[in-house]
PDB file of N, CA and C in Angstrom:
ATOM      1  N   UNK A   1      -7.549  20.542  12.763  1.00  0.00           N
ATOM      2  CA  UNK A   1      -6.709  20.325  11.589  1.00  0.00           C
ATOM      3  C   UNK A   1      -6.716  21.559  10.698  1.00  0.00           C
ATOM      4  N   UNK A   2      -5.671  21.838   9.785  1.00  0.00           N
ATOM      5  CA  UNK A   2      -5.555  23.062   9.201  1.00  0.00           C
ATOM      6  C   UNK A   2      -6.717  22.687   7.727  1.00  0.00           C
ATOM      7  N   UNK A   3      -6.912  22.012   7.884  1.00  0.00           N
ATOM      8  CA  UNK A   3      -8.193  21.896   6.427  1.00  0.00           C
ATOM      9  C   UNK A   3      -9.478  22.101   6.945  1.00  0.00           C
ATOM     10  N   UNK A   4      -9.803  21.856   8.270  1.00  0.00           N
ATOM     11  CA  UNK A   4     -11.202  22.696   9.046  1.00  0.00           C
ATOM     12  C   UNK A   4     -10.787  23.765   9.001  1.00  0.00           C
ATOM     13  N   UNK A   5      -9.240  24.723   9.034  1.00  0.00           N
ATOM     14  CA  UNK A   5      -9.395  26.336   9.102  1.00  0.00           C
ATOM     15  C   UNK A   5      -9.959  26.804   7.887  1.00  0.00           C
ATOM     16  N   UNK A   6      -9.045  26.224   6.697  1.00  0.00           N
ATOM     17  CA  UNK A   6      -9.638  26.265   5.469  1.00  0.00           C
ATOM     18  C   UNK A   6     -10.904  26.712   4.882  1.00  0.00           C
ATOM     19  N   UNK A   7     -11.688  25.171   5.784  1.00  0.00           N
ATOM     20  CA  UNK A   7     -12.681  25.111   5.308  1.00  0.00           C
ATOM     21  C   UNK A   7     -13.798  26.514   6.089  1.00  0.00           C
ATOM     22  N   UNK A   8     -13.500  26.466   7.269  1.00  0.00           N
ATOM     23  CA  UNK A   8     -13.916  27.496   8.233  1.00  0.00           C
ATOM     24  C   UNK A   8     -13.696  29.525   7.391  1.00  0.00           C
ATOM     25  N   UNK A   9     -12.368  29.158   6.724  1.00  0.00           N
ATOM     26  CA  UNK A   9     -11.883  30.424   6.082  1.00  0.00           C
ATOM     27  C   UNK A   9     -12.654  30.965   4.734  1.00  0.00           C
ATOM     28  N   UNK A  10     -12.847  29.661   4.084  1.00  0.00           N
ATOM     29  CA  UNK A  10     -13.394  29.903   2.737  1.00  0.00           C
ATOM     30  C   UNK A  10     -15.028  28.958   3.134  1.00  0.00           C
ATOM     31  N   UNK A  11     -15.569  29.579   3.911  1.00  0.00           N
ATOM     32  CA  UNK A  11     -17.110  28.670   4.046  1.00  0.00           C
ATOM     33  C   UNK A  11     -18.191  28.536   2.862  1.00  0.00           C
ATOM     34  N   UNK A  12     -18.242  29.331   1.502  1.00  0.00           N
ATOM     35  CA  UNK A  12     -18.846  29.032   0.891  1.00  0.00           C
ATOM     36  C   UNK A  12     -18.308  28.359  -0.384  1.00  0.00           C
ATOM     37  N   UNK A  13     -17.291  27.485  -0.421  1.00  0.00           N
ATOM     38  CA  UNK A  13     -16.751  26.488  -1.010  1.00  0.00           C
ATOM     39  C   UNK A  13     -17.355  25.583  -0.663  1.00  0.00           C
ATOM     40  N   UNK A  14     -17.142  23.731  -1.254  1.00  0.00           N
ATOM     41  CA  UNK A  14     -16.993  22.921  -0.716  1.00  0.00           C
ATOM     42  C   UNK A  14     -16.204  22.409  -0.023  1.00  0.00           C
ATOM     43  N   UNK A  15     -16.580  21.475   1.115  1.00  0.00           N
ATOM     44  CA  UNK A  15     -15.092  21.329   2.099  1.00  0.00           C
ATOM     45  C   UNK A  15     -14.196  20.343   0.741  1.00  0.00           C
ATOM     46  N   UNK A  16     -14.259  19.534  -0.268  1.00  0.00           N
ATOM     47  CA  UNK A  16     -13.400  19.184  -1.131  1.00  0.00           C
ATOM     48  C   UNK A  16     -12.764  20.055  -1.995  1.00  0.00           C
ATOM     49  N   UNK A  17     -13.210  21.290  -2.317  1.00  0.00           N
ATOM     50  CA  UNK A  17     -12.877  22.029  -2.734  1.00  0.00           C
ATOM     51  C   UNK A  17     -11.663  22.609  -2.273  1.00  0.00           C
ATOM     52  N   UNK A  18     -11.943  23.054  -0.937  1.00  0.00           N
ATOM     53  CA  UNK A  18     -11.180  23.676   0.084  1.00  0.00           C
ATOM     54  C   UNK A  18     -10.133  22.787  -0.060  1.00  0.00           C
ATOM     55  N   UNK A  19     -10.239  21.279   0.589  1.00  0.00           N
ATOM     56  CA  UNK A  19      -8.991  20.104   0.455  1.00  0.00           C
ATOM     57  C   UNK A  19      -7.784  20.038  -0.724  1.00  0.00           C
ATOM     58  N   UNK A  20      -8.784  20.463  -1.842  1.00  0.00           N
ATOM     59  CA  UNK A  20      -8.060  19.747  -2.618  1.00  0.00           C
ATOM     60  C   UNK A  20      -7.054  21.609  -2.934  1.00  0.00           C
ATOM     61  N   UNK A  21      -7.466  22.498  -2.769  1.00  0.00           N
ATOM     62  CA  UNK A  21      -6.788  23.574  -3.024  1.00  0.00           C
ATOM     63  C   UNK A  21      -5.612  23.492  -1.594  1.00  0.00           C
ATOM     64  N   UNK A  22      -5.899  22.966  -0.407  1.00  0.00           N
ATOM     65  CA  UNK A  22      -4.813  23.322   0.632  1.00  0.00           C
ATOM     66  C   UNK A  22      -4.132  21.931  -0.092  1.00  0.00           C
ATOM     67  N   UNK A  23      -4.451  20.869  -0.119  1.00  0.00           N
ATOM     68  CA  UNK A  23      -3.263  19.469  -0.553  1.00  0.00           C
ATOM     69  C   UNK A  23      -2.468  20.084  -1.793  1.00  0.00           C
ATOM     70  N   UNK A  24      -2.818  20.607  -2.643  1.00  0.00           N
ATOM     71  CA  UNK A  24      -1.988  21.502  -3.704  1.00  0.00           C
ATOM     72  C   UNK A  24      -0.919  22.435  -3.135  1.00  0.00           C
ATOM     73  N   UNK A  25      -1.589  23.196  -2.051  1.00  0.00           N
ATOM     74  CA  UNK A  25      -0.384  24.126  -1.579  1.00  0.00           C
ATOM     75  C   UNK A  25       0.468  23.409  -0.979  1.00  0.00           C
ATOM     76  N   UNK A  26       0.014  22.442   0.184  1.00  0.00           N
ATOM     77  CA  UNK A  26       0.887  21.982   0.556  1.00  0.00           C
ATOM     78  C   UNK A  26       2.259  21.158   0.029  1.00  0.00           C
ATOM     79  N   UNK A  27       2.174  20.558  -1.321  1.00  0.00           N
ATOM     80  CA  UNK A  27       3.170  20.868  -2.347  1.00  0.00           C
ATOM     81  C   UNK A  27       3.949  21.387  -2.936  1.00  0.00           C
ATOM     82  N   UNK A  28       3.132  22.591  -3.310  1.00  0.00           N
ATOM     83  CA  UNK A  28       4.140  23.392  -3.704  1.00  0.00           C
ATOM     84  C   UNK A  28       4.900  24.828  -3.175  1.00  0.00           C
ATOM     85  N   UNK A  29       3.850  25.064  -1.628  1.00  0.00           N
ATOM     86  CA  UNK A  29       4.359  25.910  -1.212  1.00  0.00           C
ATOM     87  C   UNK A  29       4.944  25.596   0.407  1.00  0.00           C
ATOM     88  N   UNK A  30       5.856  26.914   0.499  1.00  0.00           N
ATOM     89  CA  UNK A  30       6.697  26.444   2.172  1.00  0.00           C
ATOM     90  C   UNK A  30       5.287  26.957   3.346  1.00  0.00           C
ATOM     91  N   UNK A  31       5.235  26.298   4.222  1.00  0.00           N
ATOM     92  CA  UNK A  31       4.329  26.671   5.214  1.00  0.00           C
ATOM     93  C   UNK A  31       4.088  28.045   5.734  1.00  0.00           C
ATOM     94  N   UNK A  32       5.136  28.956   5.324  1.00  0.00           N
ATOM     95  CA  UNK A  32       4.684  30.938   6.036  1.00  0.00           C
ATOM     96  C   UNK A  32       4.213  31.135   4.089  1.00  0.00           C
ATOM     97  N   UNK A  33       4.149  30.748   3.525  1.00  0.00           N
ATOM     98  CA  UNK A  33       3.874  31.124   2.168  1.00  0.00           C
ATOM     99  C   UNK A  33       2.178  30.183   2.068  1.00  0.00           C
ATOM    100  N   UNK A  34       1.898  29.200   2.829  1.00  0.00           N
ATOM    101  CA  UNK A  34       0.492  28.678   2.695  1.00  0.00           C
ATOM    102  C   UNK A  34      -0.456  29.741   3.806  1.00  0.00           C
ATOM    103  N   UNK A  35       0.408  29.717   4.810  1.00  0.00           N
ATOM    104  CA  UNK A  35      -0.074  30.767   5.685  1.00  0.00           C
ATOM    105  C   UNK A  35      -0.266  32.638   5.412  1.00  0.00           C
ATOM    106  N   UNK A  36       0.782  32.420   4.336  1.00  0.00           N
ATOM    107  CA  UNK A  36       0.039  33.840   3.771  1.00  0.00           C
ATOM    108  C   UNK A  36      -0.945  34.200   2.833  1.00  0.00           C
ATOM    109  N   UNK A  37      -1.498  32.614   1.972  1.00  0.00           N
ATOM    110  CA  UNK A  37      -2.162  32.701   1.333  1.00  0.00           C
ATOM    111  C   UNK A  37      -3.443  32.325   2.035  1.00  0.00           C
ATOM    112  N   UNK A  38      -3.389  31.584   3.296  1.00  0.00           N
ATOM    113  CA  UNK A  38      -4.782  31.589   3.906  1.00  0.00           C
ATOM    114  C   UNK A  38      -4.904  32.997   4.692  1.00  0.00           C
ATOM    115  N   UNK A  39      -4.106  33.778   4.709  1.00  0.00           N
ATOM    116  CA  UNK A  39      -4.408  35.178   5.040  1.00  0.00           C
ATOM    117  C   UNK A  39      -4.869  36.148   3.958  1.00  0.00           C
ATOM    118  N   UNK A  40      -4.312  36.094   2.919  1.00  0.00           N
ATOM    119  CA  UNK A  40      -5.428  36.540   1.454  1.00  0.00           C
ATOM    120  C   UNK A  40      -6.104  36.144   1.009  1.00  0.00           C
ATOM    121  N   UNK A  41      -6.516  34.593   1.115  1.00  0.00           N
ATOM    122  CA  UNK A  41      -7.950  33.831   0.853  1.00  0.00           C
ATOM    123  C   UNK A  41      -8.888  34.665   1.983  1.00  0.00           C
ATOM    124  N   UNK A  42      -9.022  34.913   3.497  1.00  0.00           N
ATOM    125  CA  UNK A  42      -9.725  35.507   4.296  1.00  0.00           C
ATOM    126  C   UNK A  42      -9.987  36.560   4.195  1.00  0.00           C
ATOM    127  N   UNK A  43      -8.639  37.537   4.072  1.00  0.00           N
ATOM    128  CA  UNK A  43      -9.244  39.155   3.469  1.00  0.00           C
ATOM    129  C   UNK A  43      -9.911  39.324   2.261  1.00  0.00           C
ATOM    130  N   UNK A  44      -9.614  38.554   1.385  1.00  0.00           N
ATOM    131  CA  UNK A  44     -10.513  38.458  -0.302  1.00  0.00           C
ATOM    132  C   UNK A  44     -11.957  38.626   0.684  1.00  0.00           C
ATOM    133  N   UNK A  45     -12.200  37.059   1.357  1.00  0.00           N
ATOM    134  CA  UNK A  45     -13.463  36.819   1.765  1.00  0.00           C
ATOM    135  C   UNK A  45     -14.144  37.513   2.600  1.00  0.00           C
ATOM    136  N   UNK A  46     -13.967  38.389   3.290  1.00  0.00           N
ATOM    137  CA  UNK A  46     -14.365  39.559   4.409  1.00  0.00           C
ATOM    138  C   UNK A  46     -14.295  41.035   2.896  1.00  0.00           C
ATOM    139  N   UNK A  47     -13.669  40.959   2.177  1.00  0.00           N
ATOM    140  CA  UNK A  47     -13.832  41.632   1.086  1.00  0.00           C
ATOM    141  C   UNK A  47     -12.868  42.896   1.441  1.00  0.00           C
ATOM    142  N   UNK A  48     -11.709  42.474   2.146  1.00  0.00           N
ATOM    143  CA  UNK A  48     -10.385  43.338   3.095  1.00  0.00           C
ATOM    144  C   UNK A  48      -9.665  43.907   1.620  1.00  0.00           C
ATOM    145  N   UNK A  49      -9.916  42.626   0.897  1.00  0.00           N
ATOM    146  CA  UNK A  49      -8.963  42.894  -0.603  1.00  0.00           C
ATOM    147  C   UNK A  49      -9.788  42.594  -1.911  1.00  0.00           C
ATOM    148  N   UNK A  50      -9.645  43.835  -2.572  1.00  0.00           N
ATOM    149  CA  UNK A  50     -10.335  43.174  -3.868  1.00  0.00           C
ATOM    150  C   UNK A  50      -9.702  41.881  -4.846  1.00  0.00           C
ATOM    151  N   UNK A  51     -10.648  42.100  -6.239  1.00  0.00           N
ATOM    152  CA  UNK A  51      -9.806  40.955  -6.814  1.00  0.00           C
ATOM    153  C   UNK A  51      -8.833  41.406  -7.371  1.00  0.00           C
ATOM    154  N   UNK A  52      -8.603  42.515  -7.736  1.00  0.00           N
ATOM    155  CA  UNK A  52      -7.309  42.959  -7.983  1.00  0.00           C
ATOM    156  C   UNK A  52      -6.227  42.882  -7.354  1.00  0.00           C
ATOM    157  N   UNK A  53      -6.469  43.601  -5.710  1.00  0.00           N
ATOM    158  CA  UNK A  53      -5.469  43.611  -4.697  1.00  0.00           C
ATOM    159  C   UNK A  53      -4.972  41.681  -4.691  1.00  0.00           C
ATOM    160  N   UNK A  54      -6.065  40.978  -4.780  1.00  0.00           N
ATOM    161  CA  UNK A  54      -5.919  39.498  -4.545  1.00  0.00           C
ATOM    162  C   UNK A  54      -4.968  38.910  -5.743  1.00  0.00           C
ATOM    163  N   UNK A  55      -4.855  39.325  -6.954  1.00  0.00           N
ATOM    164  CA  UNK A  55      -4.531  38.752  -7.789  1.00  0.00           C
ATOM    165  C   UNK A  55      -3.031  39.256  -7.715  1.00  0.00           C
ATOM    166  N   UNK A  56      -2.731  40.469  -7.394  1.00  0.00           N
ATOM    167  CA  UNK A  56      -1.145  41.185  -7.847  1.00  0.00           C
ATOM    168  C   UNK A  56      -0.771  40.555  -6.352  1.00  0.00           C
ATOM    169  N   UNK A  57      -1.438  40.653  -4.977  1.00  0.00           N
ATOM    170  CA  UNK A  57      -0.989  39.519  -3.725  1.00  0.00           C
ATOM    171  C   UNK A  57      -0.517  38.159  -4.033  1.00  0.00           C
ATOM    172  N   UNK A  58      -1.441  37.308  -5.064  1.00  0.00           N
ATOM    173  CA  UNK A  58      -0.715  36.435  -5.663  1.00  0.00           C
ATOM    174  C   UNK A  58       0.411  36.051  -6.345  1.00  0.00           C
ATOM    175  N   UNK A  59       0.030  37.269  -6.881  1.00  0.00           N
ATOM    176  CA  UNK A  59       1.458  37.136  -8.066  1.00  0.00           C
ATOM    177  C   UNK A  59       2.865  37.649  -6.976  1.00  0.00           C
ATOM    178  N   UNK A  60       2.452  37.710  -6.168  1.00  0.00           N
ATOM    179  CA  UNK A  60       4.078  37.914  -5.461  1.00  0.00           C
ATOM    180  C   UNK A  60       4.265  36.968  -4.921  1.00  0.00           C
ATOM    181  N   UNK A  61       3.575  36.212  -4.081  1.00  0.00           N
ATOM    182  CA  UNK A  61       3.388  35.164  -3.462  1.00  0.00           C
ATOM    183  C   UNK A  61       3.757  33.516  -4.297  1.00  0.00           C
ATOM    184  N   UNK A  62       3.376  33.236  -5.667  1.00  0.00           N
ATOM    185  CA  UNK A  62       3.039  32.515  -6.287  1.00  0.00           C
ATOM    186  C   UNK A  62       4.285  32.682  -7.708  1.00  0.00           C
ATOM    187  N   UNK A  63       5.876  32.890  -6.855  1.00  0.00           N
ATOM    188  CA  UNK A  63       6.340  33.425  -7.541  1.00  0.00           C
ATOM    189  C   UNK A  63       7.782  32.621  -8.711  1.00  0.00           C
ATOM    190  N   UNK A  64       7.176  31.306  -8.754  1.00  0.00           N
ATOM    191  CA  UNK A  64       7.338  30.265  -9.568  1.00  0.00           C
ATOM    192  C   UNK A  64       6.619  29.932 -10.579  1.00  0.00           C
ATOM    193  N   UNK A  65       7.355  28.984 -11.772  1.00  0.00           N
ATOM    194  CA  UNK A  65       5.909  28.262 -12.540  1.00  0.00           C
ATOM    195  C   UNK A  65       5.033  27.196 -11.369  1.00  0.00           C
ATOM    196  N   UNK A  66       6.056  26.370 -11.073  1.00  0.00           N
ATOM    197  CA  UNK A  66       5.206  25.225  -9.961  1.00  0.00           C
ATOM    198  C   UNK A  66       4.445  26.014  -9.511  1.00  0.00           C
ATOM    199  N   UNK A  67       4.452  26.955  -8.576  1.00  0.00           N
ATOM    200  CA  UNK A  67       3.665  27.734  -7.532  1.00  0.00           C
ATOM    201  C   UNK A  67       2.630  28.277  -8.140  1.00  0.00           C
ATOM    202  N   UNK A  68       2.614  28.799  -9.389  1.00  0.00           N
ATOM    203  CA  UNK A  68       1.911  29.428 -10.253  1.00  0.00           C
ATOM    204  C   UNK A  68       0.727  28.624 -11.112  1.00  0.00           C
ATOM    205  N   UNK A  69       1.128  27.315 -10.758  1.00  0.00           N
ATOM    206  CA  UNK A  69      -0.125  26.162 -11.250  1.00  0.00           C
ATOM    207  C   UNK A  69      -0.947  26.135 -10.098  1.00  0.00           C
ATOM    208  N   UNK A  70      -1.074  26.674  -8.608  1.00  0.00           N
ATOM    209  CA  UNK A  70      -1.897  26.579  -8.193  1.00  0.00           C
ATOM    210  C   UNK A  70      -2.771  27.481  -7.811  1.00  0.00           C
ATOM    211  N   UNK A  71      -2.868  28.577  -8.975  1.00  0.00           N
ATOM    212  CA  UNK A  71      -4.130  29.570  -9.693  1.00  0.00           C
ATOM    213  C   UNK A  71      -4.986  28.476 -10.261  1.00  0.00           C
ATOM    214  N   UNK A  72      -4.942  27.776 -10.467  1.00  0.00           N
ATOM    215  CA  UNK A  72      -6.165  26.666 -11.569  1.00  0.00           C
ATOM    216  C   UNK A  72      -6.899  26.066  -9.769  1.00  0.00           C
ATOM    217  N   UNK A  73      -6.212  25.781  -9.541  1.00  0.00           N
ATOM    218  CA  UNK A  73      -7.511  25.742  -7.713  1.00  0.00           C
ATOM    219  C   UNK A  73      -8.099  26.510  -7.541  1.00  0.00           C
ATOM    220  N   UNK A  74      -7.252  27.645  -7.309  1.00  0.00           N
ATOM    221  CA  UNK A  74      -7.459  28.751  -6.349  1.00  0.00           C
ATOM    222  C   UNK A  74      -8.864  29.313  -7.378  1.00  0.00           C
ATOM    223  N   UNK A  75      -8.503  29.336  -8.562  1.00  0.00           N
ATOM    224  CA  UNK A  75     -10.038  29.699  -9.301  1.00  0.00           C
ATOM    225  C   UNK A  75     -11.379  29.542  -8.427  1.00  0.00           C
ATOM    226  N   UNK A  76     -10.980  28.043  -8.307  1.00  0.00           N
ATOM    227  CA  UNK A  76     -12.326  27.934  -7.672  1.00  0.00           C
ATOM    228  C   UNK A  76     -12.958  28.411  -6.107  1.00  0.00           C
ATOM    229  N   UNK A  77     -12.175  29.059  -5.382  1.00  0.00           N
ATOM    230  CA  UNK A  77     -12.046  29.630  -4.533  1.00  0.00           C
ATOM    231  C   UNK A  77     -12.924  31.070  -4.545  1.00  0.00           C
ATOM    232  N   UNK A  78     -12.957  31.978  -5.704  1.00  0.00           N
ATOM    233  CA  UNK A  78     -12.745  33.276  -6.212  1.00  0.00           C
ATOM    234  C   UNK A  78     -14.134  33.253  -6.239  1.00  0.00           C
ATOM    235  N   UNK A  79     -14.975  34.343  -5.808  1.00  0.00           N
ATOM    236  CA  UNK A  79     -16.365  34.557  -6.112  1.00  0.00           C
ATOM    237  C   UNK A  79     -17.088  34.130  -7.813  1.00  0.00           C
ATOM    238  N   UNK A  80     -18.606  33.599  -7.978  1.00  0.00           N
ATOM    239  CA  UNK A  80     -18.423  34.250  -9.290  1.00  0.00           C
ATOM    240  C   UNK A  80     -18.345  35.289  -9.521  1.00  0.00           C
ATOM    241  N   UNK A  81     -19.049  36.133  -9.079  1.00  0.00           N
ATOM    242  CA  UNK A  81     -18.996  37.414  -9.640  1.00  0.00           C
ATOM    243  C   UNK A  81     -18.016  37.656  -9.958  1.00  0.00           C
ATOM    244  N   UNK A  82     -16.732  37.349  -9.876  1.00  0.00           N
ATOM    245  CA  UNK A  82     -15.238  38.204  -9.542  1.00  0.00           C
ATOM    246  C   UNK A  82     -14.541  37.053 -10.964  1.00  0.00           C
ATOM    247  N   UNK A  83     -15.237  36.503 -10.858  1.00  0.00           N
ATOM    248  CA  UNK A  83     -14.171  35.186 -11.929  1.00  0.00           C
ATOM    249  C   UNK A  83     -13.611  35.533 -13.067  1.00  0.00           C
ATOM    250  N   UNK A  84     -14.643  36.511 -13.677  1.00  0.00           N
ATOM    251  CA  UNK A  84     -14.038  36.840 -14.945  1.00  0.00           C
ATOM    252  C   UNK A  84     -12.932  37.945 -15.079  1.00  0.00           C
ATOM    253  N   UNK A  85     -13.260  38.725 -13.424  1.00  0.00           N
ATOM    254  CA  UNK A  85     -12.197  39.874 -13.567  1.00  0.00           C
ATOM    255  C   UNK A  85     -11.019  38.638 -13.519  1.00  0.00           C
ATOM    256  N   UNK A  86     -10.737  38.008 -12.688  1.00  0.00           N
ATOM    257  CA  UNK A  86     -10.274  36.673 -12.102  1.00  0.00           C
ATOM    258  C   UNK A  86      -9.235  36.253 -13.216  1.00  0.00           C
ATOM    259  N   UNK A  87     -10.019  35.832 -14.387  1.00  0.00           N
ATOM    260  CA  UNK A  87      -9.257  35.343 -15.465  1.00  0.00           C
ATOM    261  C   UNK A  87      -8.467  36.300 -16.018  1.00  0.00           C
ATOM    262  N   UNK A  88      -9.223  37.385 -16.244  1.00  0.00           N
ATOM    263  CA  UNK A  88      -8.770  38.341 -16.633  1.00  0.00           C
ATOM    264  C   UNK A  88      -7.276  38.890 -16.589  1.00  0.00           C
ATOM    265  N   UNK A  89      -7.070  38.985 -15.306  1.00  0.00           N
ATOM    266  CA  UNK A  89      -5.895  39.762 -14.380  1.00  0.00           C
ATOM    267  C   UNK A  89      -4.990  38.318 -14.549  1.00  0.00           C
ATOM    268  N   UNK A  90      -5.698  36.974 -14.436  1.00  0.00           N
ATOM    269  CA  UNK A  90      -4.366  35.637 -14.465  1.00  0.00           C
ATOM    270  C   UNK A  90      -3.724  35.682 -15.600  1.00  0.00           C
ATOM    271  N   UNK A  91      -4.997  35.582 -16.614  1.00  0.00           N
ATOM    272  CA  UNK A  91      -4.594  34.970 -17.777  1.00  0.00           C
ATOM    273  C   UNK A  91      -4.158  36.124 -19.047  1.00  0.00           C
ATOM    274  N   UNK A  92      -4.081  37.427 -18.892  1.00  0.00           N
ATOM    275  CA  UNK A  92      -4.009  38.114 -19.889  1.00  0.00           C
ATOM    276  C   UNK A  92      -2.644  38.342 -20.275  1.00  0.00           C
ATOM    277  N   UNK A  93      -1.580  38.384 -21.057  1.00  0.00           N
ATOM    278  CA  UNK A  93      -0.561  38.522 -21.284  1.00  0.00           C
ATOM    279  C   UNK A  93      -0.085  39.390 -20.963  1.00  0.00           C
ATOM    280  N   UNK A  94       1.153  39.539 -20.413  1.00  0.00           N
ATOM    281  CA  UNK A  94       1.970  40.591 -19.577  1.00  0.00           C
ATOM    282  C   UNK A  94       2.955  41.122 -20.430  1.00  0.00           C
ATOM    283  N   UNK A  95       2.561  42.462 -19.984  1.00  0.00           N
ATOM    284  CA  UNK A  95       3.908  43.222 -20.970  1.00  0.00           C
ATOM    285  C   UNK A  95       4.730  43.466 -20.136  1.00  0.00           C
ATOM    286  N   UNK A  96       6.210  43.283 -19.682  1.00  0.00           N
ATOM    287  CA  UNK A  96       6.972  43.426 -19.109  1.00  0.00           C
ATOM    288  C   UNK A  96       7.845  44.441 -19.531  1.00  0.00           C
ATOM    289  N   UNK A  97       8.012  45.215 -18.214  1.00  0.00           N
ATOM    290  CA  UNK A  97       8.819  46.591 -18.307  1.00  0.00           C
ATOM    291  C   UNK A  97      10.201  46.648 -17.849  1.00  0.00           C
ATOM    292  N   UNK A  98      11.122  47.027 -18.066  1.00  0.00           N
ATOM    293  CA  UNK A  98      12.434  46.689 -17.236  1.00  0.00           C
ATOM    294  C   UNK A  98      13.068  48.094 -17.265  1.00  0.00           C
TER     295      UNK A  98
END
């Protein structure tokens, strides 16, 4: 089942953890868009991508409000160590350039 890859992908989560972040995607995102995010959940975790690279990967990916509510999961996903850069990079207000 794709929630053992999950769980297999992100192993130092809980497997509810894991669940409840893939049942979220599976909501709000199309299946090559869950599949690209279990491909940047894995490189985060092999450490392929930092949290930076992970966060601006998101933000392309995650490129709705709906889609964009499922950063409040994905938090829990994110190392601690990394959490605060984490918030940081989500939550800081964007100055937009045009």
């Amino acid at each position: 089942s794709s929630t053992g890859e999950w769980r297999h992908r992100v192993h130092t989560v809980s497997s509810a953890t894991a669940a409840m972040v893939e049942e979220k995607a599976r909501v709000v995102l199309a299946r090559s868009e869950r599949a690209a995010l279990t491909q940047l959940l894995a490189d985060y975790r092999i450490r392929r991508l930092t949290i930076e690279d992970l966060v601006a990967s998101l933000a392309d990916l995650l490129n709705t409000p709906e889609k964009l509510t499922l950063l409040i999961e994905l938090r829990e996903l994110i190392d601690s160590k990394d959490r605060a850069m984490f918030d940081d990079l989500v939550y800081r207000p964007r100055t937009v350039t045009r």
